[in-house]
PDB file of N, CA and C in Angstrom:
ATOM      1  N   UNK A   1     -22.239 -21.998  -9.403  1.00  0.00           N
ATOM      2  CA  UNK A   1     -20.926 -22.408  -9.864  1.00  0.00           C
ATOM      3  C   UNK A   1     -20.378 -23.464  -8.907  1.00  0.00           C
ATOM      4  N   UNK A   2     -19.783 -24.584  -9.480  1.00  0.00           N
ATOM      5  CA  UNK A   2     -19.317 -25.650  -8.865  1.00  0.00           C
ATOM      6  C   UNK A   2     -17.546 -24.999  -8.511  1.00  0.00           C
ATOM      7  N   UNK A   3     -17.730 -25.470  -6.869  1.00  0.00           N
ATOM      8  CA  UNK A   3     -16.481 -24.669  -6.097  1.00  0.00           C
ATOM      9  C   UNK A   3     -15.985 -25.952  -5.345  1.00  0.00           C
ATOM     10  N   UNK A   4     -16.094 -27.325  -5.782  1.00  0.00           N
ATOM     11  CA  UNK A   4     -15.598 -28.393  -4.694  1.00  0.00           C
ATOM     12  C   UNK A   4     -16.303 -28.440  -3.269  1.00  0.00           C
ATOM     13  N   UNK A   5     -15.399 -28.156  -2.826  1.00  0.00           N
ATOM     14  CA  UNK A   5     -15.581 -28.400  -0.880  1.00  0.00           C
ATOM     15  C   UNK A   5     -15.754 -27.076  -0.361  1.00  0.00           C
ATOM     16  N   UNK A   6     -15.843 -26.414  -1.019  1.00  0.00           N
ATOM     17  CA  UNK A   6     -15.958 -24.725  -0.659  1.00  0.00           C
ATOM     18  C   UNK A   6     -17.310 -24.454  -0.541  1.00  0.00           C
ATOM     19  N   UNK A   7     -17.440 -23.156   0.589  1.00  0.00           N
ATOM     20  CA  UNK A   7     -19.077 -23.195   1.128  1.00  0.00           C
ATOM     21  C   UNK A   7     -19.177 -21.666  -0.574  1.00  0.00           C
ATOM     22  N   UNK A   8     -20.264 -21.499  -0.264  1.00  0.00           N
ATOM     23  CA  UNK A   8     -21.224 -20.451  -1.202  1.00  0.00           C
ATOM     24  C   UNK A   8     -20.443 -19.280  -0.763  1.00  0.00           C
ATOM     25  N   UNK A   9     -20.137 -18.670  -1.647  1.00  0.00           N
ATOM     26  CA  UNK A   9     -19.191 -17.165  -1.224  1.00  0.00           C
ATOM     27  C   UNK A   9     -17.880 -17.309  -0.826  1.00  0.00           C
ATOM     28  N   UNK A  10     -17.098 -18.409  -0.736  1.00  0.00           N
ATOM     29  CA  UNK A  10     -15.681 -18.799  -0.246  1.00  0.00           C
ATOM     30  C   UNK A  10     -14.693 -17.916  -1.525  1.00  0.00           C
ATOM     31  N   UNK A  11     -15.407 -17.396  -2.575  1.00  0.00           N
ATOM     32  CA  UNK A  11     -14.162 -16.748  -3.660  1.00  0.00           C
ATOM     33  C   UNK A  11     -14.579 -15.261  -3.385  1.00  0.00           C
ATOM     34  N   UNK A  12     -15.802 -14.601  -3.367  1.00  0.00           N
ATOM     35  CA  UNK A  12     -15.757 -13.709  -2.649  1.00  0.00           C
ATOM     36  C   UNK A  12     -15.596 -12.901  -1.447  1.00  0.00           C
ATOM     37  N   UNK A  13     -15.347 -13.976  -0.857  1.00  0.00           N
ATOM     38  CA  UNK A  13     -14.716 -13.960   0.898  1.00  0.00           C
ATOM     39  C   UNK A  13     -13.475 -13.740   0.812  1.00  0.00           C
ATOM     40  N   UNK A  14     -12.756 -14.551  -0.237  1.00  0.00           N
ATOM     41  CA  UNK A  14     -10.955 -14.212  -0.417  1.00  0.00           C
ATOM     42  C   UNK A  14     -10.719 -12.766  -0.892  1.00  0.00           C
ATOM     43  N   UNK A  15     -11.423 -12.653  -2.013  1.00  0.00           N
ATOM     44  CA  UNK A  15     -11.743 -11.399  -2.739  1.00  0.00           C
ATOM     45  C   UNK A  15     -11.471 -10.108  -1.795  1.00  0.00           C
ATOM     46  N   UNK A  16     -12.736 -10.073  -0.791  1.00  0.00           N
ATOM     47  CA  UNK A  16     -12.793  -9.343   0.005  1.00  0.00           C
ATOM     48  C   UNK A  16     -11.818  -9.037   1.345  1.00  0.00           C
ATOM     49  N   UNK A  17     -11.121 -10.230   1.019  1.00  0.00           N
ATOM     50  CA  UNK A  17      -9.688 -10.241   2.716  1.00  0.00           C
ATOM     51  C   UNK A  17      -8.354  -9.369   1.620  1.00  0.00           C
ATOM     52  N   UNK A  18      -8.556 -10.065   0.614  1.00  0.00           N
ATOM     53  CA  UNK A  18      -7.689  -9.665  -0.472  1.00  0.00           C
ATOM     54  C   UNK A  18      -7.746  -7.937  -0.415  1.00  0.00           C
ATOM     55  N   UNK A  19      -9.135  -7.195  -0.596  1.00  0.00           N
ATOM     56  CA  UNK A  19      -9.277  -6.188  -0.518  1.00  0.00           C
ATOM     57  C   UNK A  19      -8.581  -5.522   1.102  1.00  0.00           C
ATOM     58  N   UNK A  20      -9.378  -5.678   1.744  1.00  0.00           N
ATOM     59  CA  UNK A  20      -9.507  -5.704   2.844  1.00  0.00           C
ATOM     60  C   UNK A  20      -8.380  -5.002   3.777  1.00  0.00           C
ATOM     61  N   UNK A  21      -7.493  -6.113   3.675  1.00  0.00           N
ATOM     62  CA  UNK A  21      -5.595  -5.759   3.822  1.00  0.00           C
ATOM     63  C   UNK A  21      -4.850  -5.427   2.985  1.00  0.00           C
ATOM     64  N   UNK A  22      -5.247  -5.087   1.519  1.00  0.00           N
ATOM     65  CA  UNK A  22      -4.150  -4.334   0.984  1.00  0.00           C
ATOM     66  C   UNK A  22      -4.849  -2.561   1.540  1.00  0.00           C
ATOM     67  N   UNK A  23      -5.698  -2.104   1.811  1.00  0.00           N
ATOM     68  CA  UNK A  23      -6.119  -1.113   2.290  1.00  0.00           C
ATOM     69  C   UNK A  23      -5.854  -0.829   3.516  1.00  0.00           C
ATOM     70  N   UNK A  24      -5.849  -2.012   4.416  1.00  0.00           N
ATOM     71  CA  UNK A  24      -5.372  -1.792   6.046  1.00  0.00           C
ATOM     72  C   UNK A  24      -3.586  -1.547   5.962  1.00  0.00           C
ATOM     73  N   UNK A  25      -2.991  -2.221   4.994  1.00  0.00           N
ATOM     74  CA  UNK A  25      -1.476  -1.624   4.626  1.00  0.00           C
ATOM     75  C   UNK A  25      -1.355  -0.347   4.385  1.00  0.00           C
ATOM     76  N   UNK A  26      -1.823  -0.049   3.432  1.00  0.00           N
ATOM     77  CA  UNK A  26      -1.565   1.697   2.708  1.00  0.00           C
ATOM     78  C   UNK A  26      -2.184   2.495   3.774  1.00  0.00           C
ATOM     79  N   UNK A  27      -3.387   2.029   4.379  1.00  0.00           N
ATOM     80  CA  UNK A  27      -3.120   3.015   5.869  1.00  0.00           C
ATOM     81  C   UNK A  27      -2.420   3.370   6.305  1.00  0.00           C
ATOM     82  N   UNK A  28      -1.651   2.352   7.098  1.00  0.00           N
ATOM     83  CA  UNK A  28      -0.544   2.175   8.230  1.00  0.00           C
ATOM     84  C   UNK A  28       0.660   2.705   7.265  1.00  0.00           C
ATOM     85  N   UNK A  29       0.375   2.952   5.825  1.00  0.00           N
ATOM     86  CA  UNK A  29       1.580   3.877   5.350  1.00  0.00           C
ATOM     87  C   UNK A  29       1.527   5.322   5.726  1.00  0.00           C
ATOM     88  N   UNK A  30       0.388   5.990   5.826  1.00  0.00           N
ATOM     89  CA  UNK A  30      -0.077   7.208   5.897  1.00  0.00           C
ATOM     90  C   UNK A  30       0.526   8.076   6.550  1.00  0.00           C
ATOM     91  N   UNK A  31       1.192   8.797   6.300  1.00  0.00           N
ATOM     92  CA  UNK A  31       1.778  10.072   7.595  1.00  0.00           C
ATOM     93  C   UNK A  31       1.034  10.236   8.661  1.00  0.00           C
ATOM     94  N   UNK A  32       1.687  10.318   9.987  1.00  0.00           N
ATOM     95  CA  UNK A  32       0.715  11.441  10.531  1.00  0.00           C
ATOM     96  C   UNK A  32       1.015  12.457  11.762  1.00  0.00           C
ATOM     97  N   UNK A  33       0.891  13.312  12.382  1.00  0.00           N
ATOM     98  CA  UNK A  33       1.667  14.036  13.290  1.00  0.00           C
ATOM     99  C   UNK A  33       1.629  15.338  12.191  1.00  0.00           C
ATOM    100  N   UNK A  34       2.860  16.129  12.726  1.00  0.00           N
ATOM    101  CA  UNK A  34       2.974  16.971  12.300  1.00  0.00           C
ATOM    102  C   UNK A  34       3.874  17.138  11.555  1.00  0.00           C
ATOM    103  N   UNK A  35       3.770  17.707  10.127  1.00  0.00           N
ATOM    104  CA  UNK A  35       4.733  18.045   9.106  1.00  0.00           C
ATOM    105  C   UNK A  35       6.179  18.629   9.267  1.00  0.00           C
ATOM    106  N   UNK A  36       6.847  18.134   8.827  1.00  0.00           N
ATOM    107  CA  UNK A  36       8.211  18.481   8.806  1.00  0.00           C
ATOM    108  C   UNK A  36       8.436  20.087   8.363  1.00  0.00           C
ATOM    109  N   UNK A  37       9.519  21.030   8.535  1.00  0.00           N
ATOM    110  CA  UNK A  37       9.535  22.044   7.448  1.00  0.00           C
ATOM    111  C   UNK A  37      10.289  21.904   6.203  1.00  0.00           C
ATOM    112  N   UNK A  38      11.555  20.736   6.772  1.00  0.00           N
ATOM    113  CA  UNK A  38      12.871  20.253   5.922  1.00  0.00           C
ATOM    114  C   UNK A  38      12.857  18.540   5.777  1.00  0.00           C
ATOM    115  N   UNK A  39      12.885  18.670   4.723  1.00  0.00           N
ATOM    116  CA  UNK A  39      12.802  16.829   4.392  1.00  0.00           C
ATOM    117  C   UNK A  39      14.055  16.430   5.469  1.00  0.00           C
ATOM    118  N   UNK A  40      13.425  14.996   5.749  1.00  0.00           N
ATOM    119  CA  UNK A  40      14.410  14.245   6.777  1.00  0.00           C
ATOM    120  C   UNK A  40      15.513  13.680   6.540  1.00  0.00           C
ATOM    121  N   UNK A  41      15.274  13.296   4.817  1.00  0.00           N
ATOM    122  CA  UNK A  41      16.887  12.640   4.409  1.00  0.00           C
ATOM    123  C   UNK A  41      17.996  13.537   3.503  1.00  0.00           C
ATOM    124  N   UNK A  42      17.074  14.591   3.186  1.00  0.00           N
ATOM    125  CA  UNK A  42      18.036  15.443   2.594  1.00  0.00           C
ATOM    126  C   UNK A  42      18.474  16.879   2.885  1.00  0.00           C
ATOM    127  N   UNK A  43      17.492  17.314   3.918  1.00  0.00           N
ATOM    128  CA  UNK A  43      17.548  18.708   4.343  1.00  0.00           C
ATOM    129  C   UNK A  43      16.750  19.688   3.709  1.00  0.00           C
ATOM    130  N   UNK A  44      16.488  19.514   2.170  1.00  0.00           N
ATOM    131  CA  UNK A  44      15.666  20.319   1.701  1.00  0.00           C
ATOM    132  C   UNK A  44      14.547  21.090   1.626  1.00  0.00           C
ATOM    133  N   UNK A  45      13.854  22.276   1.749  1.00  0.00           N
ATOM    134  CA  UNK A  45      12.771  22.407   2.344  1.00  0.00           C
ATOM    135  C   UNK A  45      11.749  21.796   1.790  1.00  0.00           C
ATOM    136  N   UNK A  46      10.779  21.294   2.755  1.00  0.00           N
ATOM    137  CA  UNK A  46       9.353  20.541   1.812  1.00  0.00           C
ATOM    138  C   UNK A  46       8.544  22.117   1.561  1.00  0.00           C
ATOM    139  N   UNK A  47       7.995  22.632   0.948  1.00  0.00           N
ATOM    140  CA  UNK A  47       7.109  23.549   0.397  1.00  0.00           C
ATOM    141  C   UNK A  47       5.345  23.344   1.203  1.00  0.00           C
ATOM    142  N   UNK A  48       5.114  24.754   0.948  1.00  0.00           N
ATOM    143  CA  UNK A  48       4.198  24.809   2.285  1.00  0.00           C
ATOM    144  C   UNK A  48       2.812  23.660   1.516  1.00  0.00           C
ATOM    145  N   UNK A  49       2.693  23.886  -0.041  1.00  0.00           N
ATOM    146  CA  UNK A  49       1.688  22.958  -0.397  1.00  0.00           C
ATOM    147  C   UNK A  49       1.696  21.732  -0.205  1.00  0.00           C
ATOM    148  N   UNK A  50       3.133  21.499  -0.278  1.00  0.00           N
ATOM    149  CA  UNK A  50       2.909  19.949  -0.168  1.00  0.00           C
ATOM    150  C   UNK A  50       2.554  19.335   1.612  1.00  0.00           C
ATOM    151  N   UNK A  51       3.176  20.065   2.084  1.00  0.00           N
ATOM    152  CA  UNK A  51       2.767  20.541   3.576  1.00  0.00           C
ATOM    153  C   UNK A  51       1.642  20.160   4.182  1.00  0.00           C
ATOM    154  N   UNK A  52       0.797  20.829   3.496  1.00  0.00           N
ATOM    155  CA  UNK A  52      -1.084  20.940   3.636  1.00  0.00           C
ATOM    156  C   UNK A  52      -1.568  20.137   3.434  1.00  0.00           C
ATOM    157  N   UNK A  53      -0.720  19.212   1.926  1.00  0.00           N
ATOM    158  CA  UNK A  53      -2.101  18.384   1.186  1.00  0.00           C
ATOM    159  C   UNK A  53      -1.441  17.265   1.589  1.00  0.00           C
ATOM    160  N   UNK A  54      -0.507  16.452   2.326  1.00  0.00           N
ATOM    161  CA  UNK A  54      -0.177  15.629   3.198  1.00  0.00           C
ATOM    162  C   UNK A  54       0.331  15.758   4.660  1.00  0.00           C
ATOM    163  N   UNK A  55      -0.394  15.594   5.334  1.00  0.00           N
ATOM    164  CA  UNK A  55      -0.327  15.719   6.778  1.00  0.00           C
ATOM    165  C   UNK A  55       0.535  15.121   7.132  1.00  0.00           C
ATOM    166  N   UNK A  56       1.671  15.031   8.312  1.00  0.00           N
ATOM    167  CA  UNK A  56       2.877  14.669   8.810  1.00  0.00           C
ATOM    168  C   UNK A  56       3.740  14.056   7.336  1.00  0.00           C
ATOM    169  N   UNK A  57       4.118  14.730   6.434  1.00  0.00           N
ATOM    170  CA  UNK A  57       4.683  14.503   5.466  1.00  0.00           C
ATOM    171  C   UNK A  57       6.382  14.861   6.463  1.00  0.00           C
ATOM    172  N   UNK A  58       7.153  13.566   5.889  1.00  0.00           N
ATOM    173  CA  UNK A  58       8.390  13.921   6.697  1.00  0.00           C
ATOM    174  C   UNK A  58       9.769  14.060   5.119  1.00  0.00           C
ATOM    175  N   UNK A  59       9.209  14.102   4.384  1.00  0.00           N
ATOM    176  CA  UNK A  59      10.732  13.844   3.195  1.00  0.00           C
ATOM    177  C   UNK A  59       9.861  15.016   1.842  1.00  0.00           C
ATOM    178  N   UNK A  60      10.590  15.034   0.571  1.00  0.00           N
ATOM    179  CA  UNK A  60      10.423  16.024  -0.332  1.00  0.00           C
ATOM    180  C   UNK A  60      10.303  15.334  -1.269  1.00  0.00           C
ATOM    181  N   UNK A  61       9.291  15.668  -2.212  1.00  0.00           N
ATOM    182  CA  UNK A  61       8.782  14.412  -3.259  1.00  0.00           C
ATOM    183  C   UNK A  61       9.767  13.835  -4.295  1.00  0.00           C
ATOM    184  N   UNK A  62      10.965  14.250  -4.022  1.00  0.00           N
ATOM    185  CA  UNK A  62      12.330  13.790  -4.877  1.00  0.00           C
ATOM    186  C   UNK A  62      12.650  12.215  -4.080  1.00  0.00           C
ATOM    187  N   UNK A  63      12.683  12.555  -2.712  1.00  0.00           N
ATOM    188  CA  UNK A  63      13.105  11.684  -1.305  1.00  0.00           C
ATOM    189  C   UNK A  63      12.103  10.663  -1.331  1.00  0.00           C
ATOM    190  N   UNK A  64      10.846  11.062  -1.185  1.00  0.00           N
ATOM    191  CA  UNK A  64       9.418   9.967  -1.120  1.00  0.00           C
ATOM    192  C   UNK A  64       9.486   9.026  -2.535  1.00  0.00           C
ATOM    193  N   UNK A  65       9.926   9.788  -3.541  1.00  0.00           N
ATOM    194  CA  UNK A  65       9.597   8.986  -5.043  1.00  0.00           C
ATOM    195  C   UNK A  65      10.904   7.861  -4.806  1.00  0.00           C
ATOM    196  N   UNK A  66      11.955   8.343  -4.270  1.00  0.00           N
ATOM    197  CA  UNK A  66      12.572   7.320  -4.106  1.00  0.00           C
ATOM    198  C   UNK A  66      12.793   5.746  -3.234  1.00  0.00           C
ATOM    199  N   UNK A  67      11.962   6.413  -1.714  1.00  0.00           N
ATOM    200  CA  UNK A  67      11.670   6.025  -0.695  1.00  0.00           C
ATOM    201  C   UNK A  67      10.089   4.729  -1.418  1.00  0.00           C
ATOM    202  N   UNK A  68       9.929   5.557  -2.619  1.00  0.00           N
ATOM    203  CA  UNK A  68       8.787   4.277  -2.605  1.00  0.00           C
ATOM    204  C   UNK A  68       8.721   3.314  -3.708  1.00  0.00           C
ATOM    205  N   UNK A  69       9.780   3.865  -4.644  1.00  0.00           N
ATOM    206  CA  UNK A  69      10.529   3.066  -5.514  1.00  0.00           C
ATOM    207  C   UNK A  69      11.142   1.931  -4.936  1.00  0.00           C
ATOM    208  N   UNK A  70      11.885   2.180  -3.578  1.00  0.00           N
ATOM    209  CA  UNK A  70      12.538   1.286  -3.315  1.00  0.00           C
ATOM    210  C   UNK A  70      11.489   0.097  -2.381  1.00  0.00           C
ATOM    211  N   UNK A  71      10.153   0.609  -1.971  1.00  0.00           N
ATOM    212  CA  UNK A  71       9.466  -0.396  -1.470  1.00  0.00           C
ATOM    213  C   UNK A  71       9.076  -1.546  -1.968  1.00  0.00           C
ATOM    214  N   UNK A  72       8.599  -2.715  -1.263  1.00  0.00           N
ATOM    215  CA  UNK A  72       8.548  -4.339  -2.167  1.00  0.00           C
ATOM    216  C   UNK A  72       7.611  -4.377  -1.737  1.00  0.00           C
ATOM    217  N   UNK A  73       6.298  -5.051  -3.048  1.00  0.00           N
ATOM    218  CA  UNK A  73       5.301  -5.231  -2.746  1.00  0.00           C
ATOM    219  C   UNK A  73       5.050  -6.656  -1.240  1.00  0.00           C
ATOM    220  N   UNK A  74       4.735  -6.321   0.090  1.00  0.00           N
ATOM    221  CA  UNK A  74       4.734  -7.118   0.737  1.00  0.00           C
ATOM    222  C   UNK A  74       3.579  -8.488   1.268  1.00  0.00           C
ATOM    223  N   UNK A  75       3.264  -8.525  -0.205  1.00  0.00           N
ATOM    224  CA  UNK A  75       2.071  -9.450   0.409  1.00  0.00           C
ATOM    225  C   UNK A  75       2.534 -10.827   0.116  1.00  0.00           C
ATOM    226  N   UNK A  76       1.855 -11.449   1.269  1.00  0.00           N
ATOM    227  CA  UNK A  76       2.437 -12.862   1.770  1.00  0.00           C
ATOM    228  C   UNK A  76       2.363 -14.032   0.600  1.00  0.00           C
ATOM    229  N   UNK A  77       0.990 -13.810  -0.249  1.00  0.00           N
ATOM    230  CA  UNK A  77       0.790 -15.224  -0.724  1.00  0.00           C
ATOM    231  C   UNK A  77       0.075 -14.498  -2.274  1.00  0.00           C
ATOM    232  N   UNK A  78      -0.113 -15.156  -3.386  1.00  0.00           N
ATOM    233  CA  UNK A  78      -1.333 -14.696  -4.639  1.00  0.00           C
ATOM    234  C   UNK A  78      -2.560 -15.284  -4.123  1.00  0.00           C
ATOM    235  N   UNK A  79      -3.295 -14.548  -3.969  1.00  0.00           N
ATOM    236  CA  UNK A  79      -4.737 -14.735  -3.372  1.00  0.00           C
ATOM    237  C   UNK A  79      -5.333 -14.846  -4.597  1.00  0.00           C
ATOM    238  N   UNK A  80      -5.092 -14.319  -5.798  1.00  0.00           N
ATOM    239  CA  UNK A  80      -6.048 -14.332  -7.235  1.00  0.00           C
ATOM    240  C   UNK A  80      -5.384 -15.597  -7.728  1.00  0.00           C
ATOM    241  N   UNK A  81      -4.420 -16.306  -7.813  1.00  0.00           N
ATOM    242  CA  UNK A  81      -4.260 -17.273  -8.701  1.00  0.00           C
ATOM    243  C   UNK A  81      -4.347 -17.120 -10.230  1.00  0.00           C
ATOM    244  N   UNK A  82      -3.609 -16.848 -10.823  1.00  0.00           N
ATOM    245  CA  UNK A  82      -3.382 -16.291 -12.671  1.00  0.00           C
ATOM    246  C   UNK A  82      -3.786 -18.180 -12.997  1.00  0.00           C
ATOM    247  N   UNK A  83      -4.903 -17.982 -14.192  1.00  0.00           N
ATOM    248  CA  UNK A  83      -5.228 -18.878 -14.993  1.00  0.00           C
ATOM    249  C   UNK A  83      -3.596 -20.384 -15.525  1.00  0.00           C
ATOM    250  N   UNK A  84      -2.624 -19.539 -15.228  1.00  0.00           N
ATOM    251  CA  UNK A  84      -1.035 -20.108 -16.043  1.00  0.00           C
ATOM    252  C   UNK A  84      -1.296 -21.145 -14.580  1.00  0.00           C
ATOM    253  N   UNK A  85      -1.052 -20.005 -13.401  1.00  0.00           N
ATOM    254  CA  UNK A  85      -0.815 -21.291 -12.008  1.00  0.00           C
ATOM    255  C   UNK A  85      -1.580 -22.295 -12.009  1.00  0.00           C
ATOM    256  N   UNK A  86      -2.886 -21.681 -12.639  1.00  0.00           N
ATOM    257  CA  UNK A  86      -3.817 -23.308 -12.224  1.00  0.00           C
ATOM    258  C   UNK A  86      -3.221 -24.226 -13.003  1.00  0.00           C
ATOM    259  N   UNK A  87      -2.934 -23.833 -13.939  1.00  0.00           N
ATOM    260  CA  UNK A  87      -2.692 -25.181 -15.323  1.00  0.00           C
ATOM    261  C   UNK A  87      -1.360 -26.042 -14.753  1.00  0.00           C
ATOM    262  N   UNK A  88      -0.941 -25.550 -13.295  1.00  0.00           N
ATOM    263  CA  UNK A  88       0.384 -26.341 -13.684  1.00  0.00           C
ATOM    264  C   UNK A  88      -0.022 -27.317 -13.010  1.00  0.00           C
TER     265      UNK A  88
END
């Protein structure tokens, strides 16, 4: 495939950074330490399952659903380029 000035693998190289750091993000989202007993923003107790099956869980899945509602996807640039952008 004709890629211009680009070496052999330069779209799967993006591909793969693309991958790469949206995974090194959702890491660095990850709880960790030790679990709360009472969610942090509301007081409520977190329940022992949810407890277990997320490690340093600090809020109650009422608190988190909101907490991640309100997050913005933070990536810097479109690394895929939608077919519309090229055309302009």
């Amino acid at each position: 495939m004709a890629v211009g000035w680009a070496q052999d693998g330069a779209v799967q190289d993006q591909i793969d950074a693309s991958v790469e750091s949206a995974v090194a993000r959702a890491r660095s989202r990850l709880p960790t330490g030790e679990s709360l007993t009472h969610c942090e923003e509301c007081d409520e107790p977190i329940p022992e399952a949810r407890r277990t099956a997320v490690p340093g869980v600090r809020r109650c899945v009422a608190c988190q659903a909101e907490a991640d509602g309100d997050r913005v996807d933070d990536s810097l640039y479109n690394r895929r380029g939608s077919k519309g952008s090229q055309m302009r």
